[in-house]
Structure formats: structure tokens, C-alpha cells
Protein backbone atom coordinates (compact mmCIF):
# COMPACT_ATOMS: atom_id res chain seq x y z
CA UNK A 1 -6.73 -1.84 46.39
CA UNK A 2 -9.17 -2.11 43.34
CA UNK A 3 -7.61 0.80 41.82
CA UNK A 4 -4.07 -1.26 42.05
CA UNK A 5 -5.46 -4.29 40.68
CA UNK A 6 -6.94 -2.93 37.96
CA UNK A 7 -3.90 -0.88 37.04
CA UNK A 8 -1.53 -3.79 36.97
CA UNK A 9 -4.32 -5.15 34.76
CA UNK A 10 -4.12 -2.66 32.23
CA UNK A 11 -0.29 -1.81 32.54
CA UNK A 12 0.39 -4.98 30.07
CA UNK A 13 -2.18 -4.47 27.90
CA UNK A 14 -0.73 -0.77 27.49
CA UNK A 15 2.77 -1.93 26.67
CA UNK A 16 1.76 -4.28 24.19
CA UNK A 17 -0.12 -1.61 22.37
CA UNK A 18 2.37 0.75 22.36
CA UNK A 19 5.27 -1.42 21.07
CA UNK A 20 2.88 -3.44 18.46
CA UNK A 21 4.15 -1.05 15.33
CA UNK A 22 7.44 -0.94 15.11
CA UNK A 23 8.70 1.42 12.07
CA UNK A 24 12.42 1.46 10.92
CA UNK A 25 14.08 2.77 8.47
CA UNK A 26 16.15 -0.39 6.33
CA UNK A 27 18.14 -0.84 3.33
CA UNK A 28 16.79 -1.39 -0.08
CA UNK A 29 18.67 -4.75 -0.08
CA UNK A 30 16.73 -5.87 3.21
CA UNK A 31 13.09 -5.71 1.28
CA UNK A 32 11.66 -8.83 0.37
CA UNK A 33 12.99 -10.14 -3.12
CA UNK A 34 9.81 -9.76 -4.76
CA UNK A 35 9.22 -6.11 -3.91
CA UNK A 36 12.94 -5.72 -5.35
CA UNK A 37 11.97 -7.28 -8.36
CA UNK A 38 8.69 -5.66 -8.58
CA UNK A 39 9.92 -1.91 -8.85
CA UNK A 40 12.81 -2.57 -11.20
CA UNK A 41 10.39 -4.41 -13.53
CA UNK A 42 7.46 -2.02 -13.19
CA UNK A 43 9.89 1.92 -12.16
CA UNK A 44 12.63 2.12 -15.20
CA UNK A 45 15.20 4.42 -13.58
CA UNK A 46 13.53 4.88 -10.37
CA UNK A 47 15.73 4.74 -7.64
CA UNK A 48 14.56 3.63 -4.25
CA UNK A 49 14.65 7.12 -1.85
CA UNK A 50 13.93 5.36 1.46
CA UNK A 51 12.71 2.09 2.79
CA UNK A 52 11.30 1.61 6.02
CA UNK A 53 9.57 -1.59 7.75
CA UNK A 54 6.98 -2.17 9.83
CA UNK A 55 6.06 -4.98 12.27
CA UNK A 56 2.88 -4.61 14.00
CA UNK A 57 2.37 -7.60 16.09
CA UNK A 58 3.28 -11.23 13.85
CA UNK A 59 3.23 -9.69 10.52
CA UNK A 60 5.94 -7.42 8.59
CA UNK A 61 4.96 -4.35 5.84
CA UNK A 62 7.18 -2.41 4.10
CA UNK A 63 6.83 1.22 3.15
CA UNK A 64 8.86 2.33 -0.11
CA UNK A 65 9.46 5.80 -1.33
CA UNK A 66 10.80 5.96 -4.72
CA UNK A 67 12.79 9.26 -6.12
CA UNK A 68 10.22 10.05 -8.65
CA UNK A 69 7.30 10.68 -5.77
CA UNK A 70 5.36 7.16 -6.07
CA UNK A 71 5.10 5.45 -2.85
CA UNK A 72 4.53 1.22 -2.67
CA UNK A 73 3.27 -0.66 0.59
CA UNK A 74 4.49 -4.32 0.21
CA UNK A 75 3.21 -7.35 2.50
CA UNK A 76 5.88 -9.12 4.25
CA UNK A 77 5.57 -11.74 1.61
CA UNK A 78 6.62 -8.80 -0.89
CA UNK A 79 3.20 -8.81 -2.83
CA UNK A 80 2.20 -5.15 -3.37
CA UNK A 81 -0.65 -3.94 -1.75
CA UNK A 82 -0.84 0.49 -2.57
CA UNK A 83 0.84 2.35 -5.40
CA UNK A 84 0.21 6.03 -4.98
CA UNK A 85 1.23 9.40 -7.04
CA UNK A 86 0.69 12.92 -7.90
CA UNK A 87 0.99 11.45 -11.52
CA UNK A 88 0.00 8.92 -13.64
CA UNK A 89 1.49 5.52 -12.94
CA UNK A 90 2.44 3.25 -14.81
CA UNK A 91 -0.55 1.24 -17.49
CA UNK A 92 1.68 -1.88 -16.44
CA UNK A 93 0.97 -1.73 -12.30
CA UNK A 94 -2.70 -1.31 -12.71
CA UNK A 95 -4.80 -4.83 -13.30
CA UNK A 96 -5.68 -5.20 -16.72
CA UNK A 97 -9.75 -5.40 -15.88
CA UNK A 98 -9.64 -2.55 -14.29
CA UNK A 99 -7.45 -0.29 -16.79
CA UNK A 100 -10.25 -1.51 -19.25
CA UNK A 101 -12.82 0.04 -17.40
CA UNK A 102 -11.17 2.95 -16.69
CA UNK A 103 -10.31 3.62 -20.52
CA UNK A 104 -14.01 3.17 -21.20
CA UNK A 105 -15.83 4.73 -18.63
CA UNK A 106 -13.31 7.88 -18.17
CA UNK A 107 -11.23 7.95 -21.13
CA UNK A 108 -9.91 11.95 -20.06
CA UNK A 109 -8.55 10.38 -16.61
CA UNK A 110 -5.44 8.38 -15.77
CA UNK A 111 -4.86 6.38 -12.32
CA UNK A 112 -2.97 8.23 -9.88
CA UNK A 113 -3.48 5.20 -6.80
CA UNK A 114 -4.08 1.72 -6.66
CA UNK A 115 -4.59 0.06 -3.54
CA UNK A 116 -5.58 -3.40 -2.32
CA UNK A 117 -7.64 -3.80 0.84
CA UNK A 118 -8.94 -7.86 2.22
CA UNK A 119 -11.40 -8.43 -1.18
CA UNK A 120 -11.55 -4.90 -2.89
CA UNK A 121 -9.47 -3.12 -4.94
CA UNK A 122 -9.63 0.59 -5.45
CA UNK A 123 -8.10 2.93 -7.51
CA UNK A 124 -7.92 6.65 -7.39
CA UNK A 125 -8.51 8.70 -10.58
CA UNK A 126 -6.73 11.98 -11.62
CA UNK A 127 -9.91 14.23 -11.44
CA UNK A 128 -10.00 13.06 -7.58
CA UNK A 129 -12.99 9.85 -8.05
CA UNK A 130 -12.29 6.85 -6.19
CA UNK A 131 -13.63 3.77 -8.10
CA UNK A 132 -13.85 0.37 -6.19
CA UNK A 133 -13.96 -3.06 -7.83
CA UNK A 134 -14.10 -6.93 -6.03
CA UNK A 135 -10.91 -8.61 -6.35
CA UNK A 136 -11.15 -10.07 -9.71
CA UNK A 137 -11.35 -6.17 -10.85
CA UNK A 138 -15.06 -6.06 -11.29
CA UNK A 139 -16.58 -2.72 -10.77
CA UNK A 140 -18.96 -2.30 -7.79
CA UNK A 141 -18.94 1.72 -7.17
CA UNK A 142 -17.85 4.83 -7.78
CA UNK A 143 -16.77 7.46 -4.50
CA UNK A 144 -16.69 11.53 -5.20
């Protein structure tokens, strides 16, 4: 009988977990407007490749894949939150603090990744460092 109990118990709390992300693929016209607006200001040419959104419990991300290989995650709001690469992106993407720093400290490297996570932001260089800086783009550390 206890097994029973504690089966219909967990049952729920199995469902929920298993239908709180909820990927599918959309239309580039369904993204917020400001993620729209964001890539044609900041990818000249770039066309969008695939669009997909995801609701995990009350809040909605979206995952875009452009045709030139970067790939943007976008809050449900449409603020941008990752920008990732094999190449260099874009000087115009990458807070103006922190392209400072990185032009002084490792003048040979270019950003391949930004991302922001809660208060930190960190970017990704092209010899493979990770630098993280607070959210006003003040550096804290470096990561090999």
C-alpha cells in the first residue's frame, strides 16, 4: 500500500518534469520584435537558418541559428543573452568595456562567444580562454 501511495506521489511530480521544456521549431516572424531587430542591426546579410522556442515552466527562450554559423539565445522579452561562433563576431555585439579590455590585455585574440548568465558576463576568446567580468563589464577572472 506504501509502495502505491508513494507512486501516485511521485507520478505528478514526474509529468511535470518531463513536459517543463518544451522546444519547437517557429518562424522567424514569431520571435520577439526585439530579437528581429537585433540581428538585422547587428548580422548584415545574415539570414535566419532556423528558429526554435523554448518554454520551460512560466518563461519563454528562443534559440536562433543564423546561415553564417553564429547562434543567439534570446529571453522571452527578446534581450540577448549568448552569441556564439567558430569566428569572430561582430566588435558591435560585444559591450564596449569589455572589447576594451580585450584589445588591451590580448590584442592577437578576437571574441568568438559572449554570453550573459544572472550578474556575469563571459566571453570566450579565439585561442580557447574564457574571461569573466560582473555585469557592468568589469573584469574579475580569467578560465584556461
Amino acid at each position: 500500500m506504501r509502495l502505491f501511495v508513494n507512486i501516485l506521489f511521485a507520478l505528478p511530480i514526474v509529468l511535470f518534469l518531463t513536459n517543463c521544456a518544451d522546444d519547437k521549431v517557429i518562424d522567424e516572424s514569431n520571435l520577439p520584435a526585439e530579437a528581429i531587430t537585433y540581428i538585422q542591426s547587428n548580422f548584415d546579410g545574415a539570414v535566419v537558418s532556423q528558429a526554435m522556442k523554448s518554454q520551460d515552466g512560466l518563461s519563454n527562450n528562443y534559440d536562433v541559428y543564423l546561415n553564417n554559423g553564429v547562434s543567439l539565445e534570446f529571453s522571452g522579452k527578446g534581450e540577448v543573452e549568448s552569441i556564439k561562433s567558430t569566428e569572430r563576431l561582430p566588435d558591435k555585439v560585444i559591450p564596449t568595456k569589455i572589447l576594451d579590455y580585450v584589445s588591451l590585455k590580448h590584442p592577437s585574440e578576437f571574441v568568438t562567444q559572449w554570453e550573459m548568465n544572472n550578474n556575469e558576463q563571459e566571453v570566450k576568446l579565439s585561442n580557447g580562454f574564457e574571461l569573466k567580468f560582473n555585469k557592468d563589464g568589469e573584469f574579475i577572472r580569467m578560465d584556461m
